[in-house]
C-alpha atoms as a PDB file:
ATOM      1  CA  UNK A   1      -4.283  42.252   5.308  1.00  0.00           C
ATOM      2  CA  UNK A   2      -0.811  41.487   6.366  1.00  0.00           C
ATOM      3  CA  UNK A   3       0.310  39.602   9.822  1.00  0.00           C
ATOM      4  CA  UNK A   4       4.206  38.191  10.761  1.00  0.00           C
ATOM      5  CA  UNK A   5       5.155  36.575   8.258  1.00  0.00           C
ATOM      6  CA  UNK A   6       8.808  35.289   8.145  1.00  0.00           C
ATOM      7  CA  UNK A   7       9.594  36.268   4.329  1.00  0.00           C
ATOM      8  CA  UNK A   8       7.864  39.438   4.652  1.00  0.00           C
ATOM      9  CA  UNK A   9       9.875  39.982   7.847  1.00  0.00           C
ATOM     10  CA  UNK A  10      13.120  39.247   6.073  1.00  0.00           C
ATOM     11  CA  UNK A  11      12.817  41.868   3.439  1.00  0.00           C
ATOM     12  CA  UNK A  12      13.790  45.405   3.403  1.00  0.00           C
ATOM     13  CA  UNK A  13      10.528  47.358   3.558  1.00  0.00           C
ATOM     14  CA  UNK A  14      11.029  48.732   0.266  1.00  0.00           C
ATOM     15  CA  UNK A  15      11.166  45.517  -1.170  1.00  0.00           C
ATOM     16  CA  UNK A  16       8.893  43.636   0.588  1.00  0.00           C
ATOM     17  CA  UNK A  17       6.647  46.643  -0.578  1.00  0.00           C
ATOM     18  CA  UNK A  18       7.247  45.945  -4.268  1.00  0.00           C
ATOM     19  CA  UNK A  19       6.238  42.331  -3.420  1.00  0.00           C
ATOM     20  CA  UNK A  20       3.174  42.992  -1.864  1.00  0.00           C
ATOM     21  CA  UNK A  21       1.949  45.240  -4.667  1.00  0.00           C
ATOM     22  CA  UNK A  22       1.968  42.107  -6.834  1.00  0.00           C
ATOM     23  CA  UNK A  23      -0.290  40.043  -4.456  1.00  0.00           C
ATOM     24  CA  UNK A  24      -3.773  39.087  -4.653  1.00  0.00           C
ATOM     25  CA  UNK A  25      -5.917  37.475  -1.793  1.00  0.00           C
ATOM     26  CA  UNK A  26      -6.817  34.112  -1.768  1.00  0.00           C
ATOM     27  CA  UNK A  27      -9.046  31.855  -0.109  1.00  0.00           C
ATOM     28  CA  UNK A  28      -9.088  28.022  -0.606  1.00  0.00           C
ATOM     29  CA  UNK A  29     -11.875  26.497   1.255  1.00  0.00           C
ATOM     30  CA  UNK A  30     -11.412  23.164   3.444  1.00  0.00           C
ATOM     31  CA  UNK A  31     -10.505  19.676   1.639  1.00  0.00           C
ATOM     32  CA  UNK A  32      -9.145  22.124  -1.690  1.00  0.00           C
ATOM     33  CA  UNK A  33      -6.396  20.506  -3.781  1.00  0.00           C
ATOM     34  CA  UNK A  34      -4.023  23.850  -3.643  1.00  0.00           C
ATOM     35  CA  UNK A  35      -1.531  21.950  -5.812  1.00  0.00           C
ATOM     36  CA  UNK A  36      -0.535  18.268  -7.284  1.00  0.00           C
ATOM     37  CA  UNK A  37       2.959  16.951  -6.952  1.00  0.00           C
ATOM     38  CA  UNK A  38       3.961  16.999 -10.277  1.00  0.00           C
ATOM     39  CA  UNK A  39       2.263  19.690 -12.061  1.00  0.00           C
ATOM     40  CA  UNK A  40       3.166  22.957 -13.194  1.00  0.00           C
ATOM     41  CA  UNK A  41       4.384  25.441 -10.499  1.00  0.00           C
ATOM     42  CA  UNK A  42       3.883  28.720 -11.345  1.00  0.00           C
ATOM     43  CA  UNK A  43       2.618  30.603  -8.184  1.00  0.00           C
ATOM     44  CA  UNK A  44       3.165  30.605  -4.655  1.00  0.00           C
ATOM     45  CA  UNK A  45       1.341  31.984  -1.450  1.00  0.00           C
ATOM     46  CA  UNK A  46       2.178  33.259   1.697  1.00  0.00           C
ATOM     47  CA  UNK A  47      -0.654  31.402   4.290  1.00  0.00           C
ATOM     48  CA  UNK A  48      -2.664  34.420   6.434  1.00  0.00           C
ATOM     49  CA  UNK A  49      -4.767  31.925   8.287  1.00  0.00           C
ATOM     50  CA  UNK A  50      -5.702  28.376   8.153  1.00  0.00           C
ATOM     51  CA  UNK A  51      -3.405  25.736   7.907  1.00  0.00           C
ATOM     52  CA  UNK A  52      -1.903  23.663   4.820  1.00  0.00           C
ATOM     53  CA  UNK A  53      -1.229  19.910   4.377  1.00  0.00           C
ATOM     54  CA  UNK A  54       2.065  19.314   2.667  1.00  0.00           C
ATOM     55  CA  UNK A  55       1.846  15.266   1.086  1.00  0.00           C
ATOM     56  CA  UNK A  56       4.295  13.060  -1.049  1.00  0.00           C
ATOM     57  CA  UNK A  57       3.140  10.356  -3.254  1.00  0.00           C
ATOM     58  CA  UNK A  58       3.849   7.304  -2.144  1.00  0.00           C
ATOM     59  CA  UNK A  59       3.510   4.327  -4.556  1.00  0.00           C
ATOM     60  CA  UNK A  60       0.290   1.813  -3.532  1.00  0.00           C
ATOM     61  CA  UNK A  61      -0.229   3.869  -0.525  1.00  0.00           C
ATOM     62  CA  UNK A  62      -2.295   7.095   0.016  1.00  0.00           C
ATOM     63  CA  UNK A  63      -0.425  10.112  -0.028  1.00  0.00           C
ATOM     64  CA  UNK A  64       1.657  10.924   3.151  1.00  0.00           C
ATOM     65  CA  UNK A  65       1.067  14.389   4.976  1.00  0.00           C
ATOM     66  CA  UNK A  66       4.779  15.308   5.610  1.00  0.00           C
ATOM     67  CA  UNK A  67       4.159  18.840   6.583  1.00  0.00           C
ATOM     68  CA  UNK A  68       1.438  21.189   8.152  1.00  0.00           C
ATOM     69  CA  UNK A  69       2.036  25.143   7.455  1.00  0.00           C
ATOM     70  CA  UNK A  70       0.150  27.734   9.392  1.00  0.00           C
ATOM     71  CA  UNK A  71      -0.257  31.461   9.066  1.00  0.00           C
ATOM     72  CA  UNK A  72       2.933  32.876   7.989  1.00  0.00           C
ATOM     73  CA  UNK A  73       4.650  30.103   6.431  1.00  0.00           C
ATOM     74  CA  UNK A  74       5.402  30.153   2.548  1.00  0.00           C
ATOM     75  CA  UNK A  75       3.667  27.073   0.236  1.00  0.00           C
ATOM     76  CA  UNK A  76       5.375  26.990  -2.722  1.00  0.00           C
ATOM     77  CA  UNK A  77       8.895  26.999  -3.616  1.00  0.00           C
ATOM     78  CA  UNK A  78       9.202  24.669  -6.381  1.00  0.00           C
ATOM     79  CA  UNK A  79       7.985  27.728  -8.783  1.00  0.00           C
ATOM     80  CA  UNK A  80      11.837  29.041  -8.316  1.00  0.00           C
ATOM     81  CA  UNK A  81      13.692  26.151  -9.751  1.00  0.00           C
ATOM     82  CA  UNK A  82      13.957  23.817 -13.104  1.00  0.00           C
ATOM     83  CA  UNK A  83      12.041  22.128 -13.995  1.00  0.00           C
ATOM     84  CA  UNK A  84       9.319  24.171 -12.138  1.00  0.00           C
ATOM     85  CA  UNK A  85       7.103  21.346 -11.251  1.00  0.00           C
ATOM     86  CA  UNK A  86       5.701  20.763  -7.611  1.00  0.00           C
ATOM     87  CA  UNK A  87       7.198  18.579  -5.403  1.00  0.00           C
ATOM     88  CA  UNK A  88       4.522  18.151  -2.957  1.00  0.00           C
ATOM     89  CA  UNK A  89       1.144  18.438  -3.086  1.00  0.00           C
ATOM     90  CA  UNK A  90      -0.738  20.888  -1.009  1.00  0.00           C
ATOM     91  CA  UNK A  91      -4.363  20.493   0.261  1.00  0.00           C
ATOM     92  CA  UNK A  92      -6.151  22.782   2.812  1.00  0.00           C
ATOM     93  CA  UNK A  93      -6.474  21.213   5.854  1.00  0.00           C
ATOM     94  CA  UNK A  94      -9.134  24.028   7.235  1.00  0.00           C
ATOM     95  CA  UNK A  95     -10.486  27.485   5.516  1.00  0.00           C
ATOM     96  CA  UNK A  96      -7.335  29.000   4.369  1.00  0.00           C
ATOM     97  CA  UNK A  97      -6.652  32.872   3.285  1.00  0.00           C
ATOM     98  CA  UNK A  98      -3.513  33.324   1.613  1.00  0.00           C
ATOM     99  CA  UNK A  99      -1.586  36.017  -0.839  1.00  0.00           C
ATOM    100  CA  UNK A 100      -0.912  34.870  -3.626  1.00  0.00           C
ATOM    101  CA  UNK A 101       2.004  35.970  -6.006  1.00  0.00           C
ATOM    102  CA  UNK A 102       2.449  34.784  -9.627  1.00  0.00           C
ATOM    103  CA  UNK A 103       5.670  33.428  -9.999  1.00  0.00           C
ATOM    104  CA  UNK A 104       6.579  34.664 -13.375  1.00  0.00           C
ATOM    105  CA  UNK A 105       5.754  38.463 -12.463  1.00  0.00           C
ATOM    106  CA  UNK A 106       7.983  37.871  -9.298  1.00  0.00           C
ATOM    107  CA  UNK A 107      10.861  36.527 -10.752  1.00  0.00           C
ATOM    108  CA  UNK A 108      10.991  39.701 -13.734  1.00  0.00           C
ATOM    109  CA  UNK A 109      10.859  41.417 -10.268  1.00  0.00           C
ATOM    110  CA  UNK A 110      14.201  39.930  -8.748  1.00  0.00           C
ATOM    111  CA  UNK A 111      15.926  40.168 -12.518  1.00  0.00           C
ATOM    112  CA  UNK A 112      15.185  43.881 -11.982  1.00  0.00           C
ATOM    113  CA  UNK A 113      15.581  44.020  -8.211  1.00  0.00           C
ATOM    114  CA  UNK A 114      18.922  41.727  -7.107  1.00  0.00           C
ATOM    115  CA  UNK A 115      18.838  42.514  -3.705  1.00  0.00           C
ATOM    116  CA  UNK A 116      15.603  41.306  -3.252  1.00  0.00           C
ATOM    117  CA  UNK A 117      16.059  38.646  -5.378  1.00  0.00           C
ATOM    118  CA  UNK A 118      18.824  37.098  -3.118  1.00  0.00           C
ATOM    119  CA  UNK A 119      16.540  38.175  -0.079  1.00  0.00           C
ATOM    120  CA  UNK A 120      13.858  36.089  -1.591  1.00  0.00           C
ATOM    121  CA  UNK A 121      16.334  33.397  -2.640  1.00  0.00           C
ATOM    122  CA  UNK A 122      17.597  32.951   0.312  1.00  0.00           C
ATOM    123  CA  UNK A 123      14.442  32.733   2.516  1.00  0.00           C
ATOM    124  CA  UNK A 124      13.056  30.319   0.079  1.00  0.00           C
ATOM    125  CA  UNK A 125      16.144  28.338   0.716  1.00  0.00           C
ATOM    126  CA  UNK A 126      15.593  27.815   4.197  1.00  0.00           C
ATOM    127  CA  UNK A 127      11.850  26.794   3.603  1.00  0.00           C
ATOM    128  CA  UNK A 128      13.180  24.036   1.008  1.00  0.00           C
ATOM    129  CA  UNK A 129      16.013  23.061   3.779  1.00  0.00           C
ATOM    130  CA  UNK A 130      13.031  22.747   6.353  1.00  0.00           C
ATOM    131  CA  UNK A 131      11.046  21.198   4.274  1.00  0.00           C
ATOM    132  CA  UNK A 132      13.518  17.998   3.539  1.00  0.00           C
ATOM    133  CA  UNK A 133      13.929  17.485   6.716  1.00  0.00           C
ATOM    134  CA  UNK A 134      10.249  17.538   7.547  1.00  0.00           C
ATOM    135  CA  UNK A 135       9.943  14.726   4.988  1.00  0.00           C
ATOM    136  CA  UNK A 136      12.510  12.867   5.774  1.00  0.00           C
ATOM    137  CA  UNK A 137      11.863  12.226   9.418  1.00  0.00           C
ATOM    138  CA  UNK A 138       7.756  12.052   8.720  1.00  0.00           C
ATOM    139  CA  UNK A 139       8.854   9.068   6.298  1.00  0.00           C
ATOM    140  CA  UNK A 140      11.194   7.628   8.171  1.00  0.00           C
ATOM    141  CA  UNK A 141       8.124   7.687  10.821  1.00  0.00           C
ATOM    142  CA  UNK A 142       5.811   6.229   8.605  1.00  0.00           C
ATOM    143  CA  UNK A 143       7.604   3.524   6.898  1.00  0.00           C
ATOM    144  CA  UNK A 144      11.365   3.342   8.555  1.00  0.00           C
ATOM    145  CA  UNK A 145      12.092  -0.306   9.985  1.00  0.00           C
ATOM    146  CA  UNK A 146      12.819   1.280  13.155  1.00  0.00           C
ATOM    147  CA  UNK A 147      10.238   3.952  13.937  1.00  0.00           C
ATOM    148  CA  UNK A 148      11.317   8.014  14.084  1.00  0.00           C
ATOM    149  CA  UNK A 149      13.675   9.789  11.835  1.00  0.00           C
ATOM    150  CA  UNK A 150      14.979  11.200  15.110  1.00  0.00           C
ATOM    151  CA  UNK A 151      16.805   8.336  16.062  1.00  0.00           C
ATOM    152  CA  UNK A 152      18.873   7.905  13.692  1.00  0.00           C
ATOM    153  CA  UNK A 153      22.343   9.291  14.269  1.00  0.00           C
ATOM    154  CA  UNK A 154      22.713  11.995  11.311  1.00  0.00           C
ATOM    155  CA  UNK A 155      25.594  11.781   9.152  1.00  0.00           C
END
């Protein structure tokens, strides 16, 4: 059931025990609407196989795939943080099997397990770092006057 997975790998194995108790398999088949950027977030998956878009709204445009996760990423982090509504939507961009964790049950875990609430915290972290950059050079690519994010000299 499980493979690599970077937050799995992260956690002591007694707490990345405790998480996996709480998870259910997935699957979402290809062309699913996983999530909507806006709505209420209040799960999150760890990807198994098959692969993820990640998209922003864009105003008068289609939606603009910022992101592609594969097996062993995390989709989902916006569950963690007020005002708990998705940033980015998530489609599946092939057959996709995925745990799936429900936020609420996971965060009672960290209250009553800090260690691997700051574990968790602190992987999640990264992904959101990741993430913003991911989006910002993908829209700098799509609608930047001069092409790629990755010319620009960072600040």
């Amino acid at each position: 059931m499980i493979g690599t997975n970077r937050l799995l790998d992260t956690l002591p194995s007694e707490s990345r025990e405790r998480l996996l108790a709480l998870a259910r398999e997935v699957t979402f088949p290809a062309g699913t609407r996983i999530f909507s950027q806006g709505s209420h977030a209040d799960r999150f998956w760890i990807i198994q196989s098959g692969s993820v878009h990640l998209d922003i709204h864009v105003p008068g445009r289609k939606a603009a795939v910022i992101d592609h996760l594969r097996p062993g990423d995390l989709l989902g982090w916006s569950w963690m943080f007020p005002p708990r509504t998705w940033q980015l939507g998530a489609q599946a961009a092939g057959d996709v099997r995925a745990l799936e964790f429900d936020a609420a049950v996971v965060d009672a875990l960290c209250d009553a397990d800090p260690a691997l609430g700051q574990s968790l915290a602190r992987r999640v972290v990264e992904t959101v770092g990741h993430r913003l950059r991911a989006t910002r050079i993908r829209l700098l690519d799509l609608y930047g006057p001069y092409g790629s994010g990755n010319t620009l000299p960072l600040r």
